[in-house]
N, C-alpha and C. Protein backbone atom coordinates (compact mmCIF):
# COMPACT_ATOMS: atom_id res chain seq x y z
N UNK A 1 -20.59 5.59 -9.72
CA UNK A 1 -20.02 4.32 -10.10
C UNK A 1 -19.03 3.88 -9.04
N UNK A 2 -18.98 2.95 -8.25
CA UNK A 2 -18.49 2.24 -7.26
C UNK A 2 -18.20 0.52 -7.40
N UNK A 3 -16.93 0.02 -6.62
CA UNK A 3 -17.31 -0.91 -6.71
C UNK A 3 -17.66 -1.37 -5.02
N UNK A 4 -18.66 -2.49 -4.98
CA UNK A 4 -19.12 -2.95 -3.81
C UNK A 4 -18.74 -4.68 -3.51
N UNK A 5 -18.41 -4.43 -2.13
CA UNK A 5 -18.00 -5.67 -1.66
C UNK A 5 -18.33 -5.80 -0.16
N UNK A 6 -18.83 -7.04 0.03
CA UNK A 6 -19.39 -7.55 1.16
C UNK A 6 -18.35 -8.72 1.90
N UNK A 7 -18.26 -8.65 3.41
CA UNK A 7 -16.74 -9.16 3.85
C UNK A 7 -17.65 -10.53 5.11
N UNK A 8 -17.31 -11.36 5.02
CA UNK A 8 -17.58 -11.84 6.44
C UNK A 8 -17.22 -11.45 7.59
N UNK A 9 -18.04 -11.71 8.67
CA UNK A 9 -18.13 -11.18 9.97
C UNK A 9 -16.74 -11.16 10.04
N UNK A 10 -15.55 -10.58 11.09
CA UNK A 10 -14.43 -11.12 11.67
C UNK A 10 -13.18 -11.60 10.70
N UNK A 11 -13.89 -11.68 9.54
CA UNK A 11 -12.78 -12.11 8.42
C UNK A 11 -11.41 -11.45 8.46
N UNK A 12 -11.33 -10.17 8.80
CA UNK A 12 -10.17 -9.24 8.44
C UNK A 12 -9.93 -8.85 9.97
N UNK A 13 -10.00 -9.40 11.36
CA UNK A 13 -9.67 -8.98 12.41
C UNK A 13 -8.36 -9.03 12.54
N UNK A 14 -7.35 -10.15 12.08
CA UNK A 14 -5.88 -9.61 12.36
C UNK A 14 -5.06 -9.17 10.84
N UNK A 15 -4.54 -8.15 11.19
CA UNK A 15 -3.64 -7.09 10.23
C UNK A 15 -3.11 -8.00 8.90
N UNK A 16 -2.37 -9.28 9.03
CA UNK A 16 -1.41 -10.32 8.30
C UNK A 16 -3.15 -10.81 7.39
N UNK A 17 -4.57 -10.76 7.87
CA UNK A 17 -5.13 -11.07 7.30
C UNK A 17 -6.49 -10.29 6.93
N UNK A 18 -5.64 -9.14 6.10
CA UNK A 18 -6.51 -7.84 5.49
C UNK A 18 -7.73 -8.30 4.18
N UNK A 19 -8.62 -7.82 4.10
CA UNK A 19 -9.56 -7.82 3.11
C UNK A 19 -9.20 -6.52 1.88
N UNK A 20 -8.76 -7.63 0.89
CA UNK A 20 -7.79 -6.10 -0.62
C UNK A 20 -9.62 -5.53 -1.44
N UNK A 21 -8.26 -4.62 -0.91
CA UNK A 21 -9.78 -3.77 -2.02
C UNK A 21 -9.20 -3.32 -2.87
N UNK A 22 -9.90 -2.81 -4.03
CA UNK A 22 -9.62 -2.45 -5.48
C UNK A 22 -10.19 -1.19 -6.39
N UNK A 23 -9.57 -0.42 -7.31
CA UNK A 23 -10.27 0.72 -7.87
C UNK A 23 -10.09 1.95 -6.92
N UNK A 24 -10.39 2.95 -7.61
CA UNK A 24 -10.33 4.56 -7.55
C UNK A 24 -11.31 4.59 -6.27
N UNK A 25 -12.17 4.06 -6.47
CA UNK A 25 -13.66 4.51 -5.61
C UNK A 25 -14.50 2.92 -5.49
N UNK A 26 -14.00 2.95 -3.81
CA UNK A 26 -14.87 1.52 -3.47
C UNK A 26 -15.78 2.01 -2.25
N UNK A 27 -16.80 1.22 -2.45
CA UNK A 27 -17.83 1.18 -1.20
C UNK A 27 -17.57 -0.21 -0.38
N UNK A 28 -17.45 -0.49 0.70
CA UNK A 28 -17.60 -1.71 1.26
C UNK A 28 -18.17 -2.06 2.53
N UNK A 29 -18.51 -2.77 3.00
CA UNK A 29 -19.11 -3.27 4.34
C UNK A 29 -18.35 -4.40 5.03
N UNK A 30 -18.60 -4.05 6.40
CA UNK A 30 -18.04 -5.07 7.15
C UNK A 30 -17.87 -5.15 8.37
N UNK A 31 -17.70 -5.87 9.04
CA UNK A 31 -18.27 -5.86 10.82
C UNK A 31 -16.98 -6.17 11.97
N UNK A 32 -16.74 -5.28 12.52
CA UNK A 32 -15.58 -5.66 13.63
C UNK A 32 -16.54 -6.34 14.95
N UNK A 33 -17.28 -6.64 14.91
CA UNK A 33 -18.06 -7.94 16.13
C UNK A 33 -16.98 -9.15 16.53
N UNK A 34 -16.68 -9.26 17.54
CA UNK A 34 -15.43 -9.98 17.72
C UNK A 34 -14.28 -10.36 17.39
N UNK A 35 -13.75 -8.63 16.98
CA UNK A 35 -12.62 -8.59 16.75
C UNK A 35 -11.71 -8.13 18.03
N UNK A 36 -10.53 -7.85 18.06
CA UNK A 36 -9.60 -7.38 19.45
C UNK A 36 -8.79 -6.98 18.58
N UNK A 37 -7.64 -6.07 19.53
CA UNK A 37 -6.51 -5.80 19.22
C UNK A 37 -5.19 -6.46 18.98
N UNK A 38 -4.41 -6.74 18.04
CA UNK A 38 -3.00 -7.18 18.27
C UNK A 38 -2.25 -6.56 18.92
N UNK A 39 -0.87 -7.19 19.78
CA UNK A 39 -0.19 -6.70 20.16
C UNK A 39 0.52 -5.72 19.50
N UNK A 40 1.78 -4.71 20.02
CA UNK A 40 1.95 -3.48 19.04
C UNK A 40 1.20 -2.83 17.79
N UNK A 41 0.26 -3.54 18.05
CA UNK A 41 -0.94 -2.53 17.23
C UNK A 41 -1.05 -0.78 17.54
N UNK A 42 -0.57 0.17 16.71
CA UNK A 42 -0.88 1.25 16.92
C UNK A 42 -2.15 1.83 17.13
N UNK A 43 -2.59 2.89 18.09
CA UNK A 43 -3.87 3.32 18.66
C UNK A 43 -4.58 4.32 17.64
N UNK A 44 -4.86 3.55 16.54
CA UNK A 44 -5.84 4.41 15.57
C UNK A 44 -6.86 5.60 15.80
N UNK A 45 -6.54 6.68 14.91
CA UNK A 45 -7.14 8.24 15.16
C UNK A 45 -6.87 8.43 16.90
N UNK A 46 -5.92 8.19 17.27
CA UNK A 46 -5.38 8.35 18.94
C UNK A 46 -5.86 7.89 20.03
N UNK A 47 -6.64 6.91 19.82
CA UNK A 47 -7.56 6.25 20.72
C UNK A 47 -7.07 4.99 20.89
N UNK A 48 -7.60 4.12 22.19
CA UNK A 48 -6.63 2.76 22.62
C UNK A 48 -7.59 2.06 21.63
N UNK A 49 -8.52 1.81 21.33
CA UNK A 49 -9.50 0.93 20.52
C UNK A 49 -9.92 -0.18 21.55
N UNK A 50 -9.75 -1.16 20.56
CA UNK A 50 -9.27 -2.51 21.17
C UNK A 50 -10.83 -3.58 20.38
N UNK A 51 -11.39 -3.35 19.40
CA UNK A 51 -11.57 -3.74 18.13
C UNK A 51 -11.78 -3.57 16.87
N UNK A 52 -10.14 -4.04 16.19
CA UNK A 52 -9.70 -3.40 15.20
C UNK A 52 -10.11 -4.24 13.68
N UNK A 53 -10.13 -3.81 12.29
CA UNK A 53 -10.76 -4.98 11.60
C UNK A 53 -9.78 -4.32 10.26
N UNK A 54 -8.92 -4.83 9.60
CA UNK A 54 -8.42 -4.67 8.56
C UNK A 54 -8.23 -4.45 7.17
N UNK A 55 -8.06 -3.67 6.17
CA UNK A 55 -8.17 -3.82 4.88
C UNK A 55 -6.77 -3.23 4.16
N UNK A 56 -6.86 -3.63 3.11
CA UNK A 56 -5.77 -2.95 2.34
C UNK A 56 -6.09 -2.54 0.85
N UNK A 57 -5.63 -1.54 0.79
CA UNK A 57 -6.27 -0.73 -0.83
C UNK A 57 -5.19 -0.36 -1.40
N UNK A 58 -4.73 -0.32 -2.79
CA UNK A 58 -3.96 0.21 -3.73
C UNK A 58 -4.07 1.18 -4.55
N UNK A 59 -3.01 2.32 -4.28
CA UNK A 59 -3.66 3.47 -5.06
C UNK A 59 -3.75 3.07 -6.34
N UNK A 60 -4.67 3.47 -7.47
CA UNK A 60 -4.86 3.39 -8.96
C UNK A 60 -3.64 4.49 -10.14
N UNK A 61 -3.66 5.51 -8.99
CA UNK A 61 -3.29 6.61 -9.57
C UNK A 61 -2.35 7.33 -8.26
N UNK A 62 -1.90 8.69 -8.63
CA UNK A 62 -1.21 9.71 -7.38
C UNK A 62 -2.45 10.40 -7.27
N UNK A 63 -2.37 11.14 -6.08
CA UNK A 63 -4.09 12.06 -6.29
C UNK A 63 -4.17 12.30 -4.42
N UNK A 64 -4.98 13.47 -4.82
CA UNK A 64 -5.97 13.62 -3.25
C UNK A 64 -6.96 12.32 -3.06
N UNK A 65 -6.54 11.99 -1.68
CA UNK A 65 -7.93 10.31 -1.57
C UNK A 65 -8.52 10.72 -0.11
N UNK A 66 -9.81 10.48 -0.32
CA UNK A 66 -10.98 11.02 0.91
C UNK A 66 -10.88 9.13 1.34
N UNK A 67 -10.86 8.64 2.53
CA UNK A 67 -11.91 7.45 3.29
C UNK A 67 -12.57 8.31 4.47
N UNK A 68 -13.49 7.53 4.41
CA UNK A 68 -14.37 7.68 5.36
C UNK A 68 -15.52 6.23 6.16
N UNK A 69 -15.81 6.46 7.10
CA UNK A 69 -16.73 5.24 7.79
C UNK A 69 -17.99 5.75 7.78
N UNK A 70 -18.30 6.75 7.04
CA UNK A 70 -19.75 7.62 7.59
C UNK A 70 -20.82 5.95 7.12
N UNK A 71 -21.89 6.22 7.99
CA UNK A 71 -23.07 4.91 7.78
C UNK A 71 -22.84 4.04 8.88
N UNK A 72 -21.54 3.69 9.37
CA UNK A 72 -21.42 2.68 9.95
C UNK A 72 -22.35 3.08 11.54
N UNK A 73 -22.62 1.82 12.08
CA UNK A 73 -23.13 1.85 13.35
C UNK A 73 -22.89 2.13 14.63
N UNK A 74 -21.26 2.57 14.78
CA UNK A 74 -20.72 2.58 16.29
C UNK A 74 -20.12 3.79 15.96
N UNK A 75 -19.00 4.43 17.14
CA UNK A 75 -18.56 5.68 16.88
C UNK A 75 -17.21 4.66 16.63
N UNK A 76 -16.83 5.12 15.58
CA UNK A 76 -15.79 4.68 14.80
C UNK A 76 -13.77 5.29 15.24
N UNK A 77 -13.29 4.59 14.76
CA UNK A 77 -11.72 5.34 14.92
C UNK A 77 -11.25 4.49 13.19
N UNK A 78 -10.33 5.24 12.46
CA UNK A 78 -9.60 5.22 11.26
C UNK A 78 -8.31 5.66 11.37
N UNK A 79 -7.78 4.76 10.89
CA UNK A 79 -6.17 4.33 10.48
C UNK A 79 -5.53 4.34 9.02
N UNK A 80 -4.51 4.71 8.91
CA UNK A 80 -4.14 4.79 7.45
C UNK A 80 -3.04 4.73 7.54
N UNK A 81 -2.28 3.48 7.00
CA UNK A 81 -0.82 3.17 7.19
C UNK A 81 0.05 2.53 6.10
N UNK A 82 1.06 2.70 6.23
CA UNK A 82 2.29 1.97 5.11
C UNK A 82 3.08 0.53 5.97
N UNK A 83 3.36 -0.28 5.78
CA UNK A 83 4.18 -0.96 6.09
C UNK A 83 3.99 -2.29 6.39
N UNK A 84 4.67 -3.37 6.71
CA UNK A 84 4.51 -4.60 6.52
C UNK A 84 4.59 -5.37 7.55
N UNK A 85 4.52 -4.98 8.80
CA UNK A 85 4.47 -5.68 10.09
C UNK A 85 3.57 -4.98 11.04
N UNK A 86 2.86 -5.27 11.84
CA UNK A 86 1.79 -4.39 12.81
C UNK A 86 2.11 -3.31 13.54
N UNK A 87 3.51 -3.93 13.93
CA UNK A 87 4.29 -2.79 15.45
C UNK A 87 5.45 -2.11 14.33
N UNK A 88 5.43 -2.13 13.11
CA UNK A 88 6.35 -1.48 12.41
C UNK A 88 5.35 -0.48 11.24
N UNK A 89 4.25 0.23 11.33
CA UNK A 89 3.70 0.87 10.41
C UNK A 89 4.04 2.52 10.68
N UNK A 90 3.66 3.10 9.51
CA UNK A 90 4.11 4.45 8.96
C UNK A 90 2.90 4.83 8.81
N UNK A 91 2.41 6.03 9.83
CA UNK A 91 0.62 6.84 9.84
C UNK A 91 0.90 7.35 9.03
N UNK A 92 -0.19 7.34 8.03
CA UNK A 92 -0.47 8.01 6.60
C UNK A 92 -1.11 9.23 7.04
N UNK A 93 -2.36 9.03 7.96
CA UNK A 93 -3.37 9.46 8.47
C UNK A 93 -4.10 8.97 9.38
N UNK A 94 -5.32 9.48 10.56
CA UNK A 94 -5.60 8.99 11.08
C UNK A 94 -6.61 10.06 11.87
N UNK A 95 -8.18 9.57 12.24
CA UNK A 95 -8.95 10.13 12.53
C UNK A 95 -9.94 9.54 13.70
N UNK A 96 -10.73 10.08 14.51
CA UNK A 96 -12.06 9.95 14.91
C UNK A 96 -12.58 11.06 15.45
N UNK A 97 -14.00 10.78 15.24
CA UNK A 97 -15.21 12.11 15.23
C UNK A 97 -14.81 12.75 14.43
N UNK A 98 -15.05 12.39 12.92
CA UNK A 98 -14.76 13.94 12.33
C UNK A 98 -16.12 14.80 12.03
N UNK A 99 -15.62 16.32 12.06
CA UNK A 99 -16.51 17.29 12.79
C UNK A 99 -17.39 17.12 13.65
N UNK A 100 -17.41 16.21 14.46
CA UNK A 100 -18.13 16.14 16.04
C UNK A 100 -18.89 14.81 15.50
N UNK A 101 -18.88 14.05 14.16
CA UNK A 101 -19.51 13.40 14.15
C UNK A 101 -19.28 12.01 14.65
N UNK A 102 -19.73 10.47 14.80
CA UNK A 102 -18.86 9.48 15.37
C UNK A 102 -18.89 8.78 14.22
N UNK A 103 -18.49 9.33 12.67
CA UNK A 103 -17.78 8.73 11.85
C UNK A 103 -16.55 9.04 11.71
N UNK A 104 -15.73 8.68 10.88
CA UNK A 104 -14.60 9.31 10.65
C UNK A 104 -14.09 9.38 9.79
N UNK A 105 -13.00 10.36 9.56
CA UNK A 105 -12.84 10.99 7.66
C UNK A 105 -11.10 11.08 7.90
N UNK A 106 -10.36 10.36 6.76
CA UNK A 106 -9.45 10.83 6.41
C UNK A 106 -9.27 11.44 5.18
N UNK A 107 -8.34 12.35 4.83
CA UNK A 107 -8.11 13.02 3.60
C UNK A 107 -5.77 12.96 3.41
N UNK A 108 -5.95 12.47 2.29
CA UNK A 108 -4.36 12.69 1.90
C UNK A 108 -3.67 12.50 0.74
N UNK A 109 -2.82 12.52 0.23
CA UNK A 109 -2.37 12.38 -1.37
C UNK A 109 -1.83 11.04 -1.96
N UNK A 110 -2.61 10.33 -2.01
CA UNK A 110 -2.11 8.65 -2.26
C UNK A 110 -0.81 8.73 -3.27
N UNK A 111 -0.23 7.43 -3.48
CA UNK A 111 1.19 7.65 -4.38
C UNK A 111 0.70 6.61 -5.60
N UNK A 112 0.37 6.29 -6.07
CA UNK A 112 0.41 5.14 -7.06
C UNK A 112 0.97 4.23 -7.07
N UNK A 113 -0.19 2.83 -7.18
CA UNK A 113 0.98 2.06 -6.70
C UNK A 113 1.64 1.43 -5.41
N UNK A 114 1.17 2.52 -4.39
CA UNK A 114 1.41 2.46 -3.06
C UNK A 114 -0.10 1.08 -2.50
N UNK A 115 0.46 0.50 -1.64
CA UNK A 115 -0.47 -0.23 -0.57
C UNK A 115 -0.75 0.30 0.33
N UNK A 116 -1.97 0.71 1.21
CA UNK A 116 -2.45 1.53 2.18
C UNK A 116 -2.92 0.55 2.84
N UNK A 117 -3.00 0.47 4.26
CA UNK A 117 -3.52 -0.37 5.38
C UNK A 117 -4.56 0.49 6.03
N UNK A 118 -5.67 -0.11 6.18
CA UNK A 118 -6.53 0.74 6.55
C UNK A 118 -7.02 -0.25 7.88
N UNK A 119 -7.17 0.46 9.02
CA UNK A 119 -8.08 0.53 9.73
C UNK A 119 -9.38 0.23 10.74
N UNK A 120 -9.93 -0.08 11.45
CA UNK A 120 -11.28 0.65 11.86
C UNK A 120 -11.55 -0.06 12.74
N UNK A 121 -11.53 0.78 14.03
CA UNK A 121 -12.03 0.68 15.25
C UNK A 121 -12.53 0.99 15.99
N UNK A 122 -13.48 0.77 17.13
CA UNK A 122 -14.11 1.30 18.13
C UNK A 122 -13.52 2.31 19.11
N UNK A 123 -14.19 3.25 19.08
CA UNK A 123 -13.79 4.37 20.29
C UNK A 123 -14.09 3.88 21.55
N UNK A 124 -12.87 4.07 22.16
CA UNK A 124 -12.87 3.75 23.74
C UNK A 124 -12.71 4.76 24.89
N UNK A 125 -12.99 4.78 25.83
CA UNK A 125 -12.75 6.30 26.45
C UNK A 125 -12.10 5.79 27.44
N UNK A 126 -11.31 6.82 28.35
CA UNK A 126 -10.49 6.61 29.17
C UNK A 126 -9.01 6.02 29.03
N UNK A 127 -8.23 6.05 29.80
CA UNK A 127 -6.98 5.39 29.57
C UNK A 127 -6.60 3.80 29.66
N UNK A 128 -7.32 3.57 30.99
CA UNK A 128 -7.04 2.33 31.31
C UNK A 128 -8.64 1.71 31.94
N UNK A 129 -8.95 0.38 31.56
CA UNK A 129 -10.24 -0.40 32.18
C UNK A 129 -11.32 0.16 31.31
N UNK A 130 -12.29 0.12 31.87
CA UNK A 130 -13.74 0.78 30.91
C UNK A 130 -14.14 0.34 30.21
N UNK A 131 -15.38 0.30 29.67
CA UNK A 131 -16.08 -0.56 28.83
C UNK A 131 -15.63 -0.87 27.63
N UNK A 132 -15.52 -2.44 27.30
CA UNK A 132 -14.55 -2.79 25.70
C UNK A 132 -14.95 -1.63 24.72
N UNK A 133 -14.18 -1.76 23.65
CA UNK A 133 -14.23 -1.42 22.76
C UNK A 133 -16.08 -1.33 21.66
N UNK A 134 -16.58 -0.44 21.40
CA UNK A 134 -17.71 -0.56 20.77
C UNK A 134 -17.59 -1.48 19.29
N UNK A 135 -18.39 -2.40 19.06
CA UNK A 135 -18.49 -2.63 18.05
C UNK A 135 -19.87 -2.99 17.34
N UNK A 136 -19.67 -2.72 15.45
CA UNK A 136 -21.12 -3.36 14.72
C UNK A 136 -20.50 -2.92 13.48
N UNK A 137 -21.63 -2.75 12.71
CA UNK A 137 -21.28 -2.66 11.24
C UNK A 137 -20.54 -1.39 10.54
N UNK A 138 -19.42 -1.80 9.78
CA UNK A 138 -18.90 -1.13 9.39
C UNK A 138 -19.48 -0.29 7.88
N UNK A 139 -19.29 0.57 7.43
CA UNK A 139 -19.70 1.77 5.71
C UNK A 139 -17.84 1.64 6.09
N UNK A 140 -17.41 1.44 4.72
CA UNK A 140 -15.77 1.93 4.43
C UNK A 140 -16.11 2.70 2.95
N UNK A 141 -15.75 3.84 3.16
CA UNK A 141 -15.67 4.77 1.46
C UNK A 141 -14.52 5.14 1.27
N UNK A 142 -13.92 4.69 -0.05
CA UNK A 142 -13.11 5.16 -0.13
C UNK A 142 -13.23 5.99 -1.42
N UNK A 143 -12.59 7.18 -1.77
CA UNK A 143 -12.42 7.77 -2.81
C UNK A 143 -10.93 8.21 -3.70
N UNK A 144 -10.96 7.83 -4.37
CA UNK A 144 -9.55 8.27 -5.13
C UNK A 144 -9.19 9.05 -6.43
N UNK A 145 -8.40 8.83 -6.98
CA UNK A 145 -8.18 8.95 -8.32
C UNK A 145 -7.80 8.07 -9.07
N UNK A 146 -8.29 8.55 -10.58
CA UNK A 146 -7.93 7.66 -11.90
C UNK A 146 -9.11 7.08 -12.33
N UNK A 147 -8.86 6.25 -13.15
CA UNK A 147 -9.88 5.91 -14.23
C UNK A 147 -10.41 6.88 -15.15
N UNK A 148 -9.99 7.99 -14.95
CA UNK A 148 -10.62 8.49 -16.17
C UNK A 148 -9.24 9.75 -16.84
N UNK A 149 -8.94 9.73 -17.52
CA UNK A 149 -8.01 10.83 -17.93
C UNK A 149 -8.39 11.96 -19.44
N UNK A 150 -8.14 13.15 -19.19
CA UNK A 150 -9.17 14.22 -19.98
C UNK A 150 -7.12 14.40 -20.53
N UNK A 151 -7.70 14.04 -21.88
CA UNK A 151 -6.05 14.62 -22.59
C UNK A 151 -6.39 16.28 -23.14
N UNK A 152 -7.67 16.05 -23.64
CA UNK A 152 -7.80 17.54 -24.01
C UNK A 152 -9.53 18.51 -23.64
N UNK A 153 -9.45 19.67 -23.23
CA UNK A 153 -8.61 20.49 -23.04
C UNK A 153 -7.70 20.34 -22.21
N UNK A 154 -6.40 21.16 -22.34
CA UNK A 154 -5.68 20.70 -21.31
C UNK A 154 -5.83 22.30 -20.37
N UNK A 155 -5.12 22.38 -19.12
CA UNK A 155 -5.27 23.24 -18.21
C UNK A 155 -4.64 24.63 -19.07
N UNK A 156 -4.84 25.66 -18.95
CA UNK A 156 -4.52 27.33 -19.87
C UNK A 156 -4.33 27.25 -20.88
N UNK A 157 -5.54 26.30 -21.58
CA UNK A 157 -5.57 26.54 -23.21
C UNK A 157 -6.63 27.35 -23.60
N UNK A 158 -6.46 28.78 -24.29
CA UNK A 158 -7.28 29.39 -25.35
C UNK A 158 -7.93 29.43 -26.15
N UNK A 159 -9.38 29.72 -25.78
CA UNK A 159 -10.25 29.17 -27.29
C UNK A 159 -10.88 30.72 -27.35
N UNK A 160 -11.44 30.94 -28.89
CA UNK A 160 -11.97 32.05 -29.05
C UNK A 160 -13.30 31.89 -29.31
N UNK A 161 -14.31 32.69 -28.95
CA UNK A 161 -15.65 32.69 -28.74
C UNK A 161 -16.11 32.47 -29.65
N UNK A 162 -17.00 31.09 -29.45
CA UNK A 162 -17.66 30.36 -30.74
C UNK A 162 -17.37 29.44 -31.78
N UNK A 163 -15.96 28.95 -31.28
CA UNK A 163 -14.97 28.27 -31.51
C UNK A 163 -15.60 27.29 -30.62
N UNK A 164 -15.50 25.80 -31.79
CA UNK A 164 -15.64 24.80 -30.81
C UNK A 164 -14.35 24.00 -30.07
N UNK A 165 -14.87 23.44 -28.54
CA UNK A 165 -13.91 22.86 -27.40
C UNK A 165 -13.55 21.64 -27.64
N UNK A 166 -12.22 20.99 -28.34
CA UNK A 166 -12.02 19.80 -28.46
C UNK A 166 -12.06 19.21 -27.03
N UNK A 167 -12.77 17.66 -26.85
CA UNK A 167 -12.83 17.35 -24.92
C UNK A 167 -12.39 15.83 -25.95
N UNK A 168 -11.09 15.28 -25.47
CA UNK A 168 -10.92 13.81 -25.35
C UNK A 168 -10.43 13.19 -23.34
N UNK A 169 -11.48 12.23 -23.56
CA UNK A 169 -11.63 11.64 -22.10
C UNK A 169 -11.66 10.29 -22.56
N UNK A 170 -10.39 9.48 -21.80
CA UNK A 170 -10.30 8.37 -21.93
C UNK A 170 -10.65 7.53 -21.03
N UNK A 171 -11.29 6.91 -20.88
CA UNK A 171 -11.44 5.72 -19.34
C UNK A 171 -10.59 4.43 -19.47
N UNK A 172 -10.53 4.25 -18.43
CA UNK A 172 -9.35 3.63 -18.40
C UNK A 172 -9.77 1.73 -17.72
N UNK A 173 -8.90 1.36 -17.54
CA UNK A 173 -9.40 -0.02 -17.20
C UNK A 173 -9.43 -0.13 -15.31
N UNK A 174 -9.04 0.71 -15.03
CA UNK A 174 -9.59 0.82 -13.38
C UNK A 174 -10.69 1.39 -12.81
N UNK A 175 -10.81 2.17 -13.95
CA UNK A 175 -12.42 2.89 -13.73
C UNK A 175 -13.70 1.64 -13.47
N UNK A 176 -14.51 2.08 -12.26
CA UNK A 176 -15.40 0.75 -11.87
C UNK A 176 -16.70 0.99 -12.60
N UNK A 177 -17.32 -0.39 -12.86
CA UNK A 177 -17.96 -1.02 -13.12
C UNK A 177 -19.67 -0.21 -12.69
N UNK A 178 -20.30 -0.09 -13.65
CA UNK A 178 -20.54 -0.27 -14.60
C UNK A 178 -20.03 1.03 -15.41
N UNK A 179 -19.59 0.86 -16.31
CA UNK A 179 -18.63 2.13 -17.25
C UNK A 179 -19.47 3.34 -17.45
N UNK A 180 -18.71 4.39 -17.60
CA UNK A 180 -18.85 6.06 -17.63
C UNK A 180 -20.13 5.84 -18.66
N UNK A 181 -21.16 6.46 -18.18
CA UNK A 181 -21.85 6.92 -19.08
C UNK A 181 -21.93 8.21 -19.59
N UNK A 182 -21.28 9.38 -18.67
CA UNK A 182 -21.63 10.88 -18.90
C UNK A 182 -20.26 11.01 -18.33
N UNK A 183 -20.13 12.16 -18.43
CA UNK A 183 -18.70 12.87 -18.51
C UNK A 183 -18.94 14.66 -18.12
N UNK A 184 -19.45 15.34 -17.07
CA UNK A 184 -19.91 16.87 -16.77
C UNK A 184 -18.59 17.07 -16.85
N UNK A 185 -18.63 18.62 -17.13
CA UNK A 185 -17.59 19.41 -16.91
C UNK A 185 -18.33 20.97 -16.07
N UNK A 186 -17.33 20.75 -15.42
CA UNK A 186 -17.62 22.51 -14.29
C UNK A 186 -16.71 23.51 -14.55
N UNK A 187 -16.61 24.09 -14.17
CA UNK A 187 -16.46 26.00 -14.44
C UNK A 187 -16.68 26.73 -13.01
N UNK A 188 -15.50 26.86 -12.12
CA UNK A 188 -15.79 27.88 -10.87
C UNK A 188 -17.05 26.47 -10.16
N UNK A 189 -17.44 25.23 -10.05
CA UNK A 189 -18.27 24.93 -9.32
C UNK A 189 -19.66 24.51 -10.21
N UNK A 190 -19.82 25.08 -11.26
CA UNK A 190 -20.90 25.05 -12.15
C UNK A 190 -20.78 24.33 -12.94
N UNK A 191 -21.94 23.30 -13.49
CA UNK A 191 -22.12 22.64 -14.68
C UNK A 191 -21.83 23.93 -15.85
N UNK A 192 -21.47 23.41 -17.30
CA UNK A 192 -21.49 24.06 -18.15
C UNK A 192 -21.71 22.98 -19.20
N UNK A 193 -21.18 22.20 -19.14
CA UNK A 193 -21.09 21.05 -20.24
C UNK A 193 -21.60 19.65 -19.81
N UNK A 194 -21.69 18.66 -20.73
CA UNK A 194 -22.55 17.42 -20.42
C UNK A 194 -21.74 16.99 -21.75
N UNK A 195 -21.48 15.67 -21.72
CA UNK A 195 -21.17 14.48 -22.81
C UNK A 195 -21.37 13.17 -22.46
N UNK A 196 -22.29 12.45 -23.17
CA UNK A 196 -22.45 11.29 -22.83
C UNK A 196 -22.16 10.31 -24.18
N UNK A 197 -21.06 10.81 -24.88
CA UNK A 197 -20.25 10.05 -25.66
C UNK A 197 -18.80 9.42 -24.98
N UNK A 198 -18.93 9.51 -23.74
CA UNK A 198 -17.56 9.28 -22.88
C UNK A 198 -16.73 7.81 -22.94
């Protein structure tokens, strides 16, 4: 369950004019094709770039949050930032090639609530001169938390064998579209349970 959104070409090339995204877990698309860099623009996942394309996401919840560019068409660079002016941001995170690949993956503990600036640019090589910046279509994944909250069981509660497992799971109104149909529960990695009264 995802939500999906489609951006015009260039729409989100300067920072002041980000594309908001929404929910725990979004998929989106979108194309840095004639985009450039702003001035004091920081050099995303450590690279000079030099076409950068913008978004901004709100955490739902506090939590571990995965983005990633995997799909997209070029070898990518990712940014993850706090703050409200271009030459004044706070790295959340920041990646390219992750594990040798030319997507890129961030991982970190979102705050709730918090606004995240995200990102995404072409890998450039060298320091100075050399061929622009790569660009084409962007995959943005993001993953988060929330939308769904399990009140019971709760974590080191005792049941005795053959005793049935009270499970209340609430979904919540950030949870995306189209709503929970099933609800697994794991054990060490393993299915054990299934509810599709969720």
């Amino acid at each position: 369950n995802q939500i999906r959104a489609t951006v015009p070409i260039g729409g989100n090339n300067s920072f002041g004019n980000p594309i908001p995204l929404v929910g725990p877990m979004v998929t989106t698309t979108g194309s840095n094709v004639g985009a450039n860099k702003q001035g004091g623009e920081p050099n995303h996942g450590g690279n000079r770039g030099g076409a950068s394309v913008w978004w901004t996401w709100t955490a739902t919840a506090s939590g571990p949050t995965t983005i990633d560019t995997m799909g997209s068409s070029f070898n990518t660079l990712l940014g993850v930032y706090t703050g409200n002016a271009v030459n004044q941001l706070t790295t959340i995170a920041g990646n390219n090639d992750y594990e040798g690949n030319t997507w890129s993956r961030v991982q970190f503990d979102a705050v709730a609530g918090t606004v995240y600036r995200i990102a995404v640019d072409g890998f450039r090589p060298g320091q100075f001169g050399g061929p622009p910046a790569p660009t084409g279509d962007i995959v943005l994944h993001i993953q988060g938390v929330g939308g769904l909250t399990i009140t019971t069981p709760t974590n080191g509660m005792v049941f005795t064998v053959g005793d049935p497992i009270p499970v209340n799971v609430t979904v919540d109104s950030t949870f995306p579209n189209p709503p929970a149909s099933r609800v697994d529960f794991y054990r060490g990695g393993v299915l054990f349970a299934s509810s599709a009264a969720a």
